[in-house]
C-alpha atoms as a PDB file:
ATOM      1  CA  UNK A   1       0.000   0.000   0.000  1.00  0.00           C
ATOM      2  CA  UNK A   2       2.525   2.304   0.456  1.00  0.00           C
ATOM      3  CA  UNK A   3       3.938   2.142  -2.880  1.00  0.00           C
ATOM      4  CA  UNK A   4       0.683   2.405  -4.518  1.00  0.00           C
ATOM      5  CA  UNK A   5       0.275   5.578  -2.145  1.00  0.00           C
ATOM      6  CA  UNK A   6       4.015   6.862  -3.350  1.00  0.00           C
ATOM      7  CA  UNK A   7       2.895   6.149  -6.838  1.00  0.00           C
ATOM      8  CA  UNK A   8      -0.359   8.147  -6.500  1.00  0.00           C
ATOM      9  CA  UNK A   9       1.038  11.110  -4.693  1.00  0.00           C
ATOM     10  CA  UNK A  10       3.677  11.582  -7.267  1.00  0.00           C
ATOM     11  CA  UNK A  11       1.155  11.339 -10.092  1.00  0.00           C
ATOM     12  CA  UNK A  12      -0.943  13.820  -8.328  1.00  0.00           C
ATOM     13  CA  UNK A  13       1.502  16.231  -7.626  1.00  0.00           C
ATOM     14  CA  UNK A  14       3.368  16.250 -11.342  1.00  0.00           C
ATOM     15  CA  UNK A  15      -0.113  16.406 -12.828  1.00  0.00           C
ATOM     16  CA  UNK A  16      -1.108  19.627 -10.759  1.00  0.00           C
ATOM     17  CA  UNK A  17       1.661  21.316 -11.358  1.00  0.00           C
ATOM     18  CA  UNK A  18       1.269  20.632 -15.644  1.00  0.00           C
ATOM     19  CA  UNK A  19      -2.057  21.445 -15.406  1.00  0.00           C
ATOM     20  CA  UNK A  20      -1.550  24.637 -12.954  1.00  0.00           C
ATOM     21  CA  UNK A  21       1.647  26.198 -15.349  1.00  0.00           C
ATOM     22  CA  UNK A  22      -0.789  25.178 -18.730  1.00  0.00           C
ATOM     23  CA  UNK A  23      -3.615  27.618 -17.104  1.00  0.00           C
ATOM     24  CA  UNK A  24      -0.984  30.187 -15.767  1.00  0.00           C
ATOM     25  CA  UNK A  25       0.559  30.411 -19.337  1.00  0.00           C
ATOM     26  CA  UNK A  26      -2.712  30.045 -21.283  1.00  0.00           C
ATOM     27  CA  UNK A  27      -5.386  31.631 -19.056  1.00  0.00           C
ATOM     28  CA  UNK A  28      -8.763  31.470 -19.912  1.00  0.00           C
ATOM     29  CA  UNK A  29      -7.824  29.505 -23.335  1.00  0.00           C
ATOM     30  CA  UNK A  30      -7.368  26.844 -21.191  1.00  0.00           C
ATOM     31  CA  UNK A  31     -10.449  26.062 -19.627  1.00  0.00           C
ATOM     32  CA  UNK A  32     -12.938  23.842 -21.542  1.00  0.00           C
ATOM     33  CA  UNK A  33     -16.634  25.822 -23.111  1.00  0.00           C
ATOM     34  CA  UNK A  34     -15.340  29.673 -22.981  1.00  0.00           C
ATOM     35  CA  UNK A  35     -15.645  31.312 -25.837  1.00  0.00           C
ATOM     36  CA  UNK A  36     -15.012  34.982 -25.131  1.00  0.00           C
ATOM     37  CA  UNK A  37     -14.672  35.237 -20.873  1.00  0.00           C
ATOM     38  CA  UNK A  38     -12.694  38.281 -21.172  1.00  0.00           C
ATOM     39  CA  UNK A  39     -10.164  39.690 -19.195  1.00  0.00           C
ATOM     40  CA  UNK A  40     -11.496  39.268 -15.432  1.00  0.00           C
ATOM     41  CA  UNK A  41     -11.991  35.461 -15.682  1.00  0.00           C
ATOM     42  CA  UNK A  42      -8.333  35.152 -17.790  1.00  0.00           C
ATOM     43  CA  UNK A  43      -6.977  37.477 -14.745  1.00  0.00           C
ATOM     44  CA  UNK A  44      -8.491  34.695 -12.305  1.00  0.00           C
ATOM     45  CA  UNK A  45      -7.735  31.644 -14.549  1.00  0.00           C
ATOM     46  CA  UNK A  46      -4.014  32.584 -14.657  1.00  0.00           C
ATOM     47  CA  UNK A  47      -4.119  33.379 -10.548  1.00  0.00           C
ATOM     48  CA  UNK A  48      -5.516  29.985 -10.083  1.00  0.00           C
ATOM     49  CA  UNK A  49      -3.069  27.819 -11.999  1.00  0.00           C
ATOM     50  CA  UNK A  50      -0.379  29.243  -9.694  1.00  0.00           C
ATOM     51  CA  UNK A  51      -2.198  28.266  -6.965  1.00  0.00           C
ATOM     52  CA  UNK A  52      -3.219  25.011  -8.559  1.00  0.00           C
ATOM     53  CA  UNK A  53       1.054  24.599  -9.152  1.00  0.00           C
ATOM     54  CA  UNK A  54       1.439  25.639  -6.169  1.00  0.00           C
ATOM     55  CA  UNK A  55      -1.206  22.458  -4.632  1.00  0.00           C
ATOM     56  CA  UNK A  56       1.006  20.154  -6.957  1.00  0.00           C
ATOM     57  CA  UNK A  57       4.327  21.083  -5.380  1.00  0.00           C
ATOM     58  CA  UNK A  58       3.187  20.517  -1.760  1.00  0.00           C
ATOM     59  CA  UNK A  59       1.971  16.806  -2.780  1.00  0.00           C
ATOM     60  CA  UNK A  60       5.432  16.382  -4.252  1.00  0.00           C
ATOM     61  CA  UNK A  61       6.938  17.899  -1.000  1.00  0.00           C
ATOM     62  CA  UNK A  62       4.889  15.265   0.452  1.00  0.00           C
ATOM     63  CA  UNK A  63       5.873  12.090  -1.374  1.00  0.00           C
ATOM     64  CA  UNK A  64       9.563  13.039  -1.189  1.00  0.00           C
ATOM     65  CA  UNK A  65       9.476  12.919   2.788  1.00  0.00           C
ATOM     66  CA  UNK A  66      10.170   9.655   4.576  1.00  0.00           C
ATOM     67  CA  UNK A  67       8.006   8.446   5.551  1.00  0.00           C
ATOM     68  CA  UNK A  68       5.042  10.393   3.284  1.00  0.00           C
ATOM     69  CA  UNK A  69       3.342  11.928   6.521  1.00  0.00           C
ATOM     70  CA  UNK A  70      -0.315  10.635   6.557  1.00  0.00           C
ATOM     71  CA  UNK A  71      -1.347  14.163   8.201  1.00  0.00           C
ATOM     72  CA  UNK A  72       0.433  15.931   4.258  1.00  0.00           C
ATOM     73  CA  UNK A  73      -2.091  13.360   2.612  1.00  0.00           C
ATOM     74  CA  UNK A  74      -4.964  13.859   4.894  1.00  0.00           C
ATOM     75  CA  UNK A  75      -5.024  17.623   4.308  1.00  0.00           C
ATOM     76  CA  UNK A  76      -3.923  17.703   0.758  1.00  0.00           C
ATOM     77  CA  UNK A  77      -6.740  14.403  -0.179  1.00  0.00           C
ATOM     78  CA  UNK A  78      -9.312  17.270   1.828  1.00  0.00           C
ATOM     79  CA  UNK A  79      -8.554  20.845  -0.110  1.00  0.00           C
ATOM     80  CA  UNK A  80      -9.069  18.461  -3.764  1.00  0.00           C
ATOM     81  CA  UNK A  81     -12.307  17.270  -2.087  1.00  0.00           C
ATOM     82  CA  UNK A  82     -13.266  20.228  -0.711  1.00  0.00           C
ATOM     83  CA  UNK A  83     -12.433  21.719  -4.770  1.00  0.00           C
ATOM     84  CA  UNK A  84     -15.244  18.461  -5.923  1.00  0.00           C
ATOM     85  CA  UNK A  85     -17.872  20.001  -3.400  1.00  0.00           C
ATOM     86  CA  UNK A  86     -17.872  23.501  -4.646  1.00  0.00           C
ATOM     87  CA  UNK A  87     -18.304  22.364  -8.202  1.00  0.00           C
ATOM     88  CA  UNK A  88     -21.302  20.298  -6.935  1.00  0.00           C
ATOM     89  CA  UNK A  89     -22.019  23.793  -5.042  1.00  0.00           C
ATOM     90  CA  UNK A  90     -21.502  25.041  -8.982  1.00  0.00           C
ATOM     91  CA  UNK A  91     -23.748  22.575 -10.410  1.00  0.00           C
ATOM     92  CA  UNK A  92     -26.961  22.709  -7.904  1.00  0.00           C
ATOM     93  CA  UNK A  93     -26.301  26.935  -8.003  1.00  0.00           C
ATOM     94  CA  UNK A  94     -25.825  27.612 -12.298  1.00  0.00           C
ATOM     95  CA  UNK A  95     -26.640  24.631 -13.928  1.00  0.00           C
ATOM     96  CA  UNK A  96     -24.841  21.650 -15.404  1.00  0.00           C
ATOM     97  CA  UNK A  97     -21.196  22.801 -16.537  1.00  0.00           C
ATOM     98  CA  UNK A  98     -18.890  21.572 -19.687  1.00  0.00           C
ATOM     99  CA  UNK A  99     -18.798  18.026 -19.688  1.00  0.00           C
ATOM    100  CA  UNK A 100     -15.689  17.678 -18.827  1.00  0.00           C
ATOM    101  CA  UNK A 101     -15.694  19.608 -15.479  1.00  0.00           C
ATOM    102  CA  UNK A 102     -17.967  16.574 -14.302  1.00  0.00           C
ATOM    103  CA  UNK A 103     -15.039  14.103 -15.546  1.00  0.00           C
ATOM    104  CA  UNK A 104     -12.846  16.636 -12.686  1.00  0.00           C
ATOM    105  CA  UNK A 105     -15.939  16.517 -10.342  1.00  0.00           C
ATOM    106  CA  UNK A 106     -15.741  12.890 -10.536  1.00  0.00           C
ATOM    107  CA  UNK A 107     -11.905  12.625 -10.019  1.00  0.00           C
ATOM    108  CA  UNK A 108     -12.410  15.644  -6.919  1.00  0.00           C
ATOM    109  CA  UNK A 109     -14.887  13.521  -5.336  1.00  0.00           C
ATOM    110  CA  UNK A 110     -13.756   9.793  -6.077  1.00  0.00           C
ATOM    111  CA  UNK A 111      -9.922  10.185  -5.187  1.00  0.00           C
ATOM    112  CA  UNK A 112      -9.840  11.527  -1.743  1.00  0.00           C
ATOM    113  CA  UNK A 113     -11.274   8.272  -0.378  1.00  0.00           C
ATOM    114  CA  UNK A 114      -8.424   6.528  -1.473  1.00  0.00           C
ATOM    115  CA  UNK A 115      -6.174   9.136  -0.229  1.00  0.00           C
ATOM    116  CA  UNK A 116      -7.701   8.928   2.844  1.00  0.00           C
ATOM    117  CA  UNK A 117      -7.788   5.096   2.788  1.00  0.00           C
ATOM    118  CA  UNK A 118      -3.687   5.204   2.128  1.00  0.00           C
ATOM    119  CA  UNK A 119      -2.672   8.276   3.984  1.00  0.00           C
ATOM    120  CA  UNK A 120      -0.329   6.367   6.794  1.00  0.00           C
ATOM    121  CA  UNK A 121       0.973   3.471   4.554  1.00  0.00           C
ATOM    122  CA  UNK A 122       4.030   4.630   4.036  1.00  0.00           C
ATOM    123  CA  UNK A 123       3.988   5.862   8.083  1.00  0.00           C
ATOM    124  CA  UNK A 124       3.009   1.955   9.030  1.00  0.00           C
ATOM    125  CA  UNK A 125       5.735   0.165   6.388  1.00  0.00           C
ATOM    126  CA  UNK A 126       8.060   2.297   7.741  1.00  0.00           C
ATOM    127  CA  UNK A 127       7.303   1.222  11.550  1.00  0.00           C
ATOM    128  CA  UNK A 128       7.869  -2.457  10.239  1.00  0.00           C
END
């Protein structure tokens, strides 16, 4: 389990810091069903993918401790759930959003579980 937890974490954290410099460089053009947001919501995309690069490089700070520290994993696992409940807030408040923000709803919501479920496996293997 603790592998599979390393092997998660680092997947996590190199995909949210891609995904967080592609938004900071590309701004609005990079989120999915905007045709013309203007310059507020490119201000805010761009502000976000810093932050969202920013989320990425604490889960690799994370996974490159030893051993990963299940209380890292707990809190990161509950900020990208928390991020899964606002777009549900999203949803029930606007309407149904580009189809592929549910595919990230999905991933927001379905994920943390088995962050939670790993969080101290690499705490436990390293106990022996």
């Amino acid at each position: 389990m603790a592998k599979v937890l390393r092997v998660l974490a680092w997947t996590m954290g190199v995909a949210c810091v891609a995904i967080g410099l592609e938004h900071l460089l590309a701004g609005a053009a990079a989120l999915p069903g905007t045709a013309d947001p203007g310059p507020t919501v490119d201000s805010f995309a761009r502000f976000m993918g810093a932050v969202f690069a920013g989320y990425g490089a604490a889960w690799i700070w994370a996974v490159r401790q030893t051993p990963v520290p299940a209380w890292a994993v707990r809190w990161l696992a509950g900020i990208l759930l928390l991020g899964g409940l606002a777009r549900v807030l999203g949803l029930a408040v606007d309407g149904r959003p580009h189809w592929f923000q549910l595919v990230l709803m999905a991933v927001e919501l379905g994920l943390p579980p088995v962050y939670f479920g790993l969080a101290g496996a690499d705490e436990r293997a390293a106990r022996g």
